[in-house]
PDB file of N, CA and C in Angstrom:
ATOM      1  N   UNK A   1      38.637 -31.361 -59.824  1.00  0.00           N
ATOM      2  CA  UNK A   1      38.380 -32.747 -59.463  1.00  0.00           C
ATOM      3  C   UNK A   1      37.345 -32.775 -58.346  1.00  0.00           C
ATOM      4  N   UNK A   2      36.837 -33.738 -58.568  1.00  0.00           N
ATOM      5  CA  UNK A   2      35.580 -33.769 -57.202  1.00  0.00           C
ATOM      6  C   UNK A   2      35.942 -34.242 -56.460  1.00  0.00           C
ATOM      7  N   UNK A   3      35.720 -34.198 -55.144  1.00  0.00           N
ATOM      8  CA  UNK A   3      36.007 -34.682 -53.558  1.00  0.00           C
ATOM      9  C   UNK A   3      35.299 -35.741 -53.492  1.00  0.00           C
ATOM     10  N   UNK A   4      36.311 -37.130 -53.478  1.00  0.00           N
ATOM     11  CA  UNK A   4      35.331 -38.430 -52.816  1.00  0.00           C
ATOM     12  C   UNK A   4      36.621 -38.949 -52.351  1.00  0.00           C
ATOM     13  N   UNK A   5      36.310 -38.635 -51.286  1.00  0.00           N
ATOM     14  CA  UNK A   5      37.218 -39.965 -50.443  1.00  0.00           C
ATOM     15  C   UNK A   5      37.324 -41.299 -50.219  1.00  0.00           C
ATOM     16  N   UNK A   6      36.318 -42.133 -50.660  1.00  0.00           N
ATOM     17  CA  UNK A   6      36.204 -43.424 -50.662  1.00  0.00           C
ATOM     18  C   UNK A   6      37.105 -43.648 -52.123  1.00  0.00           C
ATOM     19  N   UNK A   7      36.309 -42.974 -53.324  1.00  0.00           N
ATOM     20  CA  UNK A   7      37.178 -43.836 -54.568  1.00  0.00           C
ATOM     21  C   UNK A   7      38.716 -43.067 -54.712  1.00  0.00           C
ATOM     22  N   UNK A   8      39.414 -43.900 -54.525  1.00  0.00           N
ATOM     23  CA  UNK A   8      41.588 -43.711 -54.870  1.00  0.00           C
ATOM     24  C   UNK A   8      41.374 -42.888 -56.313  1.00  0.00           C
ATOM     25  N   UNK A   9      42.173 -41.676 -55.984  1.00  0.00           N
ATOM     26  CA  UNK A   9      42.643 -40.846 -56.734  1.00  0.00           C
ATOM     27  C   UNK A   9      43.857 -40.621 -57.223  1.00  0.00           C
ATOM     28  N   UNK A  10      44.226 -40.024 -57.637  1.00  0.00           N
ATOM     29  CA  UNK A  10      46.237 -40.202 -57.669  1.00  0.00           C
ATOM     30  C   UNK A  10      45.925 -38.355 -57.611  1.00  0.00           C
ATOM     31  N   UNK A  11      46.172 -37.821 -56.534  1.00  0.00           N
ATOM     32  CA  UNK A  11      46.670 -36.436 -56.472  1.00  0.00           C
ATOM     33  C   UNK A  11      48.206 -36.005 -56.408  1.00  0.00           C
ATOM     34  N   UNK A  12      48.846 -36.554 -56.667  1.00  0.00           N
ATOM     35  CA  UNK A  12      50.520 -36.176 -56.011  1.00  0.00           C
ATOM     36  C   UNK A  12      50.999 -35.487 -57.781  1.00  0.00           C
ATOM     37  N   UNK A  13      50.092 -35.451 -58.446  1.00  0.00           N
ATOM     38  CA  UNK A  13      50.595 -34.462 -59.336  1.00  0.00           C
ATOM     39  C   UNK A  13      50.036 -33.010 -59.259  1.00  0.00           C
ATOM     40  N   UNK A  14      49.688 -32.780 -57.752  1.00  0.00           N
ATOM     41  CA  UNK A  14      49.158 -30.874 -57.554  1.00  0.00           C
ATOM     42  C   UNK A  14      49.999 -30.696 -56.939  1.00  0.00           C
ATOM     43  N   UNK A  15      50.001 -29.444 -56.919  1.00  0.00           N
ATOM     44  CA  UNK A  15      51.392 -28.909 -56.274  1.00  0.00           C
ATOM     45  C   UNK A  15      50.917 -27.440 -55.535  1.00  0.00           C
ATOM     46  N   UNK A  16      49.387 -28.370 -54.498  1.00  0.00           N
ATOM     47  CA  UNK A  16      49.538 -27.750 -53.829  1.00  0.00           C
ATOM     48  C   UNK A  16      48.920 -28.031 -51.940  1.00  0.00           C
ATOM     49  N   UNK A  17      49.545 -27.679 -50.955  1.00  0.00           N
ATOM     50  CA  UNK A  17      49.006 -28.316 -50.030  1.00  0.00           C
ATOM     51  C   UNK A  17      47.717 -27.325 -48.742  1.00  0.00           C
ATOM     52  N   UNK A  18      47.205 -28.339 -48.349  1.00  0.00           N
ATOM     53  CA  UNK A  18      46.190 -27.543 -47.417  1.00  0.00           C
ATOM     54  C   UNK A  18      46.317 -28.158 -46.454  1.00  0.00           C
ATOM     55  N   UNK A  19      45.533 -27.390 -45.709  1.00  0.00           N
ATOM     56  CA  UNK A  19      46.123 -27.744 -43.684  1.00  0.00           C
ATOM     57  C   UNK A  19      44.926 -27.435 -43.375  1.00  0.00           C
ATOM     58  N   UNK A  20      44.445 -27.910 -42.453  1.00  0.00           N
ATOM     59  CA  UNK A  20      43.125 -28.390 -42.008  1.00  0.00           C
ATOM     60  C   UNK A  20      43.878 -27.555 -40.754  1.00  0.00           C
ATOM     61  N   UNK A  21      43.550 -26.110 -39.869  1.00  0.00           N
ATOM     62  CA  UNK A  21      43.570 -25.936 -38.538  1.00  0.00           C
ATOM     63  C   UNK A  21      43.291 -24.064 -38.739  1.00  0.00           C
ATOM     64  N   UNK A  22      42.693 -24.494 -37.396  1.00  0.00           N
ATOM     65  CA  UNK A  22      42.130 -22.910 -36.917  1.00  0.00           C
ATOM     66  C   UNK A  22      43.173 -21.579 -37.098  1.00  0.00           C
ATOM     67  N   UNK A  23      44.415 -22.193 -36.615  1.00  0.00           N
ATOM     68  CA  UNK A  23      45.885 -21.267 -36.455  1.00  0.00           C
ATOM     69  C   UNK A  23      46.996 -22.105 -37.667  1.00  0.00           C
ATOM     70  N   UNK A  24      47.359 -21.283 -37.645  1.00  0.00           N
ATOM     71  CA  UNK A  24      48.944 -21.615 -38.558  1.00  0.00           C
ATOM     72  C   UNK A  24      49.430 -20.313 -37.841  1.00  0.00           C
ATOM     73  N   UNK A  25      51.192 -20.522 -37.349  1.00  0.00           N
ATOM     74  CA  UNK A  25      52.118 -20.108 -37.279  1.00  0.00           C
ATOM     75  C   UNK A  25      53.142 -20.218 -38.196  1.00  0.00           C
ATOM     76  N   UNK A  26      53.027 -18.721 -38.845  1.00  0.00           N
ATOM     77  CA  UNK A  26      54.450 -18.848 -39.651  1.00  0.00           C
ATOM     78  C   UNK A  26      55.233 -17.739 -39.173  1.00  0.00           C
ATOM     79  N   UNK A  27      56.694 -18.490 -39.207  1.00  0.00           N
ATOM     80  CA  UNK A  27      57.666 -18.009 -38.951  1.00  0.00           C
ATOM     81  C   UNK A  27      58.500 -16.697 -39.861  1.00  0.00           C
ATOM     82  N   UNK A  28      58.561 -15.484 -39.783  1.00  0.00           N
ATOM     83  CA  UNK A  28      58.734 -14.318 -40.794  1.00  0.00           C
ATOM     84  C   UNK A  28      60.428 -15.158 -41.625  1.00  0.00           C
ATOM     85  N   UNK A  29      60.998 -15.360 -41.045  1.00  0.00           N
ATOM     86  CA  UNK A  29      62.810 -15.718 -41.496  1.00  0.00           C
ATOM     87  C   UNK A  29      62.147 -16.638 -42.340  1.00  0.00           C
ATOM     88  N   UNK A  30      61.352 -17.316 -42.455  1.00  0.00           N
ATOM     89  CA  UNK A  30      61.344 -18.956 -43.524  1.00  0.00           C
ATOM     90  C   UNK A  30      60.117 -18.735 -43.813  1.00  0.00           C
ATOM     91  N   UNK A  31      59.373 -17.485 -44.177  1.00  0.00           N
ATOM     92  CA  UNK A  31      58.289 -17.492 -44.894  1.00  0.00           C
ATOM     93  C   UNK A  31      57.969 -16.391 -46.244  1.00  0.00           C
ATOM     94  N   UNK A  32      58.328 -16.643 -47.371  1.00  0.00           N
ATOM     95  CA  UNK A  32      58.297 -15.730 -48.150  1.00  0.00           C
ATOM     96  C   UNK A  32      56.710 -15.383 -48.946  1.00  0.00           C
ATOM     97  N   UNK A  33      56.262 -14.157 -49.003  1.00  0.00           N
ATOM     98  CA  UNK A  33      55.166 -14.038 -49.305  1.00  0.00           C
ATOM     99  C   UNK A  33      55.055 -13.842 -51.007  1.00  0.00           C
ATOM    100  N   UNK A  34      54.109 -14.020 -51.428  1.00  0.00           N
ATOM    101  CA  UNK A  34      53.978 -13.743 -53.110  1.00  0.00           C
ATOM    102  C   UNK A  34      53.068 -12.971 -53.143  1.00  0.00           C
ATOM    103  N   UNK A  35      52.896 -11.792 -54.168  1.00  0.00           N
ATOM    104  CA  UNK A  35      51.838 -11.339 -54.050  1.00  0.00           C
ATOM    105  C   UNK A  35      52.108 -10.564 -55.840  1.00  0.00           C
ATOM    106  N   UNK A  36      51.001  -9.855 -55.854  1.00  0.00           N
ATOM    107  CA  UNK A  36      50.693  -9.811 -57.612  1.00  0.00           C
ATOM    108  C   UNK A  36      51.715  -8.728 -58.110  1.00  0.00           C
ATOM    109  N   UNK A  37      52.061  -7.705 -57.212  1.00  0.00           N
ATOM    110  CA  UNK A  37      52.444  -6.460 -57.598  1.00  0.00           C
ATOM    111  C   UNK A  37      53.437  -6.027 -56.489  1.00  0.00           C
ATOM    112  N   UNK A  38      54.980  -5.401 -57.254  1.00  0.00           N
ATOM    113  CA  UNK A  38      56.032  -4.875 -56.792  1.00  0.00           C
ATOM    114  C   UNK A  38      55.388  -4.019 -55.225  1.00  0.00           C
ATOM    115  N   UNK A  39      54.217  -2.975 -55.765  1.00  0.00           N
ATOM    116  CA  UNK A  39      54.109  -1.809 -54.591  1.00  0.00           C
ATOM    117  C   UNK A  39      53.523  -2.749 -53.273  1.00  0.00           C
ATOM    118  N   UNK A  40      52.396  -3.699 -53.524  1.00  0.00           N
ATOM    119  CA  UNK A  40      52.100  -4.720 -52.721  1.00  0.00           C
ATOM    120  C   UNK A  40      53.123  -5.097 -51.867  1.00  0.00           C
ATOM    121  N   UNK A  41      54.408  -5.924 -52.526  1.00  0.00           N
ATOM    122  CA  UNK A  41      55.412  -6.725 -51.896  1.00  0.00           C
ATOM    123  C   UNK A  41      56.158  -5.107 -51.237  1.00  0.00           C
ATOM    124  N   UNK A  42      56.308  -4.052 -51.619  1.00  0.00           N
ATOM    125  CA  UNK A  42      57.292  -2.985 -50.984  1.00  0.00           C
ATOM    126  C   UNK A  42      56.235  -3.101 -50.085  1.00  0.00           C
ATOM    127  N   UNK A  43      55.305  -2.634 -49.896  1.00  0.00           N
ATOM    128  CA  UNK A  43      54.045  -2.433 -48.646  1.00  0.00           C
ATOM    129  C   UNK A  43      54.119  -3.019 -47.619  1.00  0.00           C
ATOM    130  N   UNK A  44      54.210  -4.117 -47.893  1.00  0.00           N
ATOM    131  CA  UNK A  44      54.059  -5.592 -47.031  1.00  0.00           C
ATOM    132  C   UNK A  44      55.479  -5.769 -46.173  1.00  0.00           C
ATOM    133  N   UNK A  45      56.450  -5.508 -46.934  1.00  0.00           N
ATOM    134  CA  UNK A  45      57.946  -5.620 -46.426  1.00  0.00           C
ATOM    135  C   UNK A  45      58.420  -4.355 -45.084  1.00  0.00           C
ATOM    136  N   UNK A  46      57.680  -3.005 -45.697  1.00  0.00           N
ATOM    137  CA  UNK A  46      57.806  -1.703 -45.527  1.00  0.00           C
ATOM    138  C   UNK A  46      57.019  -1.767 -44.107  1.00  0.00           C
ATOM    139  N   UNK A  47      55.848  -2.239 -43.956  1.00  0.00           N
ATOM    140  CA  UNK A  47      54.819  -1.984 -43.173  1.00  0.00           C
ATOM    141  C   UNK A  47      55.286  -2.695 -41.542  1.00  0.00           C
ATOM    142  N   UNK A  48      55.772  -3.900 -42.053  1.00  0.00           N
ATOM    143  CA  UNK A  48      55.954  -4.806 -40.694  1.00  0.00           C
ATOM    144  C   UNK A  48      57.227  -4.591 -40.271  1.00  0.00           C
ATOM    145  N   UNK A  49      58.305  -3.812 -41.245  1.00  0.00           N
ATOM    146  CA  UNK A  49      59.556  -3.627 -40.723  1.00  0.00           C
ATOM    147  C   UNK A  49      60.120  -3.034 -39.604  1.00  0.00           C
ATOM    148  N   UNK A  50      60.899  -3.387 -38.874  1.00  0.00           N
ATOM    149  CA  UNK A  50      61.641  -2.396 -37.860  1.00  0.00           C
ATOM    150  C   UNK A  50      62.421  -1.430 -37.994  1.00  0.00           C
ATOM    151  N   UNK A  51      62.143  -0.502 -37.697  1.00  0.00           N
ATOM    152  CA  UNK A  51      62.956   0.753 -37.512  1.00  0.00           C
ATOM    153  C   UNK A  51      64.743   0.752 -36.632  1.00  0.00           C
ATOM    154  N   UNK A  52      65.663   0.834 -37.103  1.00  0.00           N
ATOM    155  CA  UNK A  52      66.688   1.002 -36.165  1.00  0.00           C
ATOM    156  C   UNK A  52      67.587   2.122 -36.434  1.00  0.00           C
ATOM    157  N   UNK A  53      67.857   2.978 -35.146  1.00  0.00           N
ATOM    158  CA  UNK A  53      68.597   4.245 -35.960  1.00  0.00           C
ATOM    159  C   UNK A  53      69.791   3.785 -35.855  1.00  0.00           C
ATOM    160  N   UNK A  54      70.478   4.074 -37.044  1.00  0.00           N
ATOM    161  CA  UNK A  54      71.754   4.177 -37.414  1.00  0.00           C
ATOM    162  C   UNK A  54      72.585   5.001 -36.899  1.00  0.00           C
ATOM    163  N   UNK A  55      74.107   4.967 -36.940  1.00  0.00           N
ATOM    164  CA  UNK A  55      74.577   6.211 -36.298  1.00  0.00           C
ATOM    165  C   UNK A  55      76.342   5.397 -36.365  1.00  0.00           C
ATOM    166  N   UNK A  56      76.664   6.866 -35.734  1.00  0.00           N
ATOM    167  CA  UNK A  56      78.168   6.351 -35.150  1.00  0.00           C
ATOM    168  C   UNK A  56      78.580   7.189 -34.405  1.00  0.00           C
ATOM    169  N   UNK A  57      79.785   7.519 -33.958  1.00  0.00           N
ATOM    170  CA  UNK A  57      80.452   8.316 -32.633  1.00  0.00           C
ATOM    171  C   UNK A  57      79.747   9.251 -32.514  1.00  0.00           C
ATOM    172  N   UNK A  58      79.723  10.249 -33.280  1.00  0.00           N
ATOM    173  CA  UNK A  58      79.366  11.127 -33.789  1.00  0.00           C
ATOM    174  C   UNK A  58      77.428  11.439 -33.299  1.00  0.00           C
ATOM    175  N   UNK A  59      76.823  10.395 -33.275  1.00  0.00           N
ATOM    176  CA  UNK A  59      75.223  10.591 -33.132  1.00  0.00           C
ATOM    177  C   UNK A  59      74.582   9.582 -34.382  1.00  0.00           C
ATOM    178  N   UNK A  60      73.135   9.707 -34.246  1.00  0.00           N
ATOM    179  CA  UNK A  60      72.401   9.578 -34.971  1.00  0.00           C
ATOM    180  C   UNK A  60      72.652   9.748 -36.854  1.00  0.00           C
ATOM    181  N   UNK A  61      72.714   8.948 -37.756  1.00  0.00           N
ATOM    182  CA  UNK A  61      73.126   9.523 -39.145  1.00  0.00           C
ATOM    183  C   UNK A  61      71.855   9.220 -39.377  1.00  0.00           C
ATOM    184  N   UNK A  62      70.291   8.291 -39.331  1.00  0.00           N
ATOM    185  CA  UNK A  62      69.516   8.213 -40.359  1.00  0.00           C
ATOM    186  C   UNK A  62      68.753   6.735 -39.459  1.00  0.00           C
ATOM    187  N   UNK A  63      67.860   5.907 -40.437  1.00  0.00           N
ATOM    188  CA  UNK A  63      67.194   4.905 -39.831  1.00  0.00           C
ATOM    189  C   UNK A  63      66.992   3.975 -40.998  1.00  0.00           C
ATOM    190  N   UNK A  64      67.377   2.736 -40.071  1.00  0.00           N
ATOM    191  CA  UNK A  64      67.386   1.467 -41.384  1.00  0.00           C
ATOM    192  C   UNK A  64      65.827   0.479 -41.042  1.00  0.00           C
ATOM    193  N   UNK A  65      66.135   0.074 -41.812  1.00  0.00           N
ATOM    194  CA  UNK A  65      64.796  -0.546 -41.995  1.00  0.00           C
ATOM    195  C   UNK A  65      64.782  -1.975 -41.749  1.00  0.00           C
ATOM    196  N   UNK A  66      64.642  -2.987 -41.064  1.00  0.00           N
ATOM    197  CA  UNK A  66      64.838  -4.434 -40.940  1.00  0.00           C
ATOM    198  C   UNK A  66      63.559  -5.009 -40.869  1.00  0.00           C
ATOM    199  N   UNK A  67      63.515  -5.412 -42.040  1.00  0.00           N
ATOM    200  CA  UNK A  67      62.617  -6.575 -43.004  1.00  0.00           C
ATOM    201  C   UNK A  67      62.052  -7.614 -41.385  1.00  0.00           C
ATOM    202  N   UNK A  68      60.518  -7.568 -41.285  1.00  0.00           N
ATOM    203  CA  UNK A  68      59.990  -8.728 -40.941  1.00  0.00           C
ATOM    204  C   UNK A  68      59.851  -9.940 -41.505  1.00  0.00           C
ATOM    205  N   UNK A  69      58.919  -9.815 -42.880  1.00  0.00           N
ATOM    206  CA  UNK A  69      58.825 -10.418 -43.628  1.00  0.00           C
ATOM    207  C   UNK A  69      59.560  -9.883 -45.441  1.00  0.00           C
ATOM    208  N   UNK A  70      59.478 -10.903 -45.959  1.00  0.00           N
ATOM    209  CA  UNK A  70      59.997 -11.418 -47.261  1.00  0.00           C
ATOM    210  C   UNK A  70      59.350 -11.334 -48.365  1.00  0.00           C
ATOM    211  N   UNK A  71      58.678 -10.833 -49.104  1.00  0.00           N
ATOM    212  CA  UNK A  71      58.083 -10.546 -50.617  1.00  0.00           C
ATOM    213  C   UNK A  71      58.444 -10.768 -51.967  1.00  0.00           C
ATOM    214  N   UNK A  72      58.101 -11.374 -52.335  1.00  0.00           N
ATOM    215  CA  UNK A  72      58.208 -11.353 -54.065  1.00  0.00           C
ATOM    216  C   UNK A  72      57.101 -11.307 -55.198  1.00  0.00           C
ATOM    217  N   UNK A  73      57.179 -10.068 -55.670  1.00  0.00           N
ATOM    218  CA  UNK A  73      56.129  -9.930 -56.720  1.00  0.00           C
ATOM    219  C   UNK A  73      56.031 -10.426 -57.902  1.00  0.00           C
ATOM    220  N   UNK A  74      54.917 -11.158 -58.466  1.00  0.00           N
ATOM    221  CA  UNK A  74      54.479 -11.908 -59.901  1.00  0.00           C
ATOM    222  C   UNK A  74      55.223 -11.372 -60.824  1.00  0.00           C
ATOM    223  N   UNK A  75      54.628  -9.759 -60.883  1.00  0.00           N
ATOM    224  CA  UNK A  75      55.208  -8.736 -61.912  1.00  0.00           C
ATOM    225  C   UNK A  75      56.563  -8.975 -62.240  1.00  0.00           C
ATOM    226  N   UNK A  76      57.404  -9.169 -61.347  1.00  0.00           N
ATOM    227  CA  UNK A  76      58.610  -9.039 -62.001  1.00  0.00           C
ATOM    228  C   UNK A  76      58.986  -9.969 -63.045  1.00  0.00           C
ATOM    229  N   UNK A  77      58.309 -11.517 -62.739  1.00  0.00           N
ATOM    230  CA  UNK A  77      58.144 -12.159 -63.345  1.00  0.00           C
ATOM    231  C   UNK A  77      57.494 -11.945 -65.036  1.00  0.00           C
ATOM    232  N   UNK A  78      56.749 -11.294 -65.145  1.00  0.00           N
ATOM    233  CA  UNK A  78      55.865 -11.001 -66.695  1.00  0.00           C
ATOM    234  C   UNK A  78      54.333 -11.144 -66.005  1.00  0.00           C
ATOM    235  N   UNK A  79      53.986 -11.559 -64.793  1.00  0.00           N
ATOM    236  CA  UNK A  79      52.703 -11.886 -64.738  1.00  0.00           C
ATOM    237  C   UNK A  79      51.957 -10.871 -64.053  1.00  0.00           C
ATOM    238  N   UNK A  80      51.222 -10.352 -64.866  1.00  0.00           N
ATOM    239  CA  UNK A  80      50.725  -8.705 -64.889  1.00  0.00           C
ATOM    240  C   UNK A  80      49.601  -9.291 -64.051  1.00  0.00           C
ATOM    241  N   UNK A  81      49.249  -8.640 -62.600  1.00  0.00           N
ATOM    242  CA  UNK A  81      48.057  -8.467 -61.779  1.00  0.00           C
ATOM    243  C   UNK A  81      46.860  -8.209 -62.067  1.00  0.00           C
TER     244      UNK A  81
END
């Protein structure tokens, strides 16, 4: 569709929105990312995660991983990248 702001359009059937600003803050808990491919979304999840070692009386058993952000890949869906 072409951009004219003077003549009335009916857009409220896209479904999709834009933001006019230099910064956006998003919040990791309420922001889920999409991206084309499973290894992508492991990457993305993997990369920003926190490290915490695990353990019990005993010491150290190993290190968990706590998710920054949230991923979901197309692929799983059928929609090949």
């Amino acid at each position: 569709m072409p951009y004219d702001p003077v003549a009335w359009i009916d857009f409220s059937w896209e479904r999709e929105c834009r933001i006019q600003a230099d910064y956006l803050k998003l919040e990791p808990t309420e922001t889920l990312v999409i991206v084309p491919s499973a290894t992508e979304a492991f990457d993305l999840v993997y990369e920003f995660a926190k490290e915490e070692v695990d353990g019990d009386e005993d010491g150290p058993t190993g290190v968990n991983h706590v998710a920054k952000w949230l991923a979901v890949s197309l692929d799983i869906f059928g929609f090949a990248p």
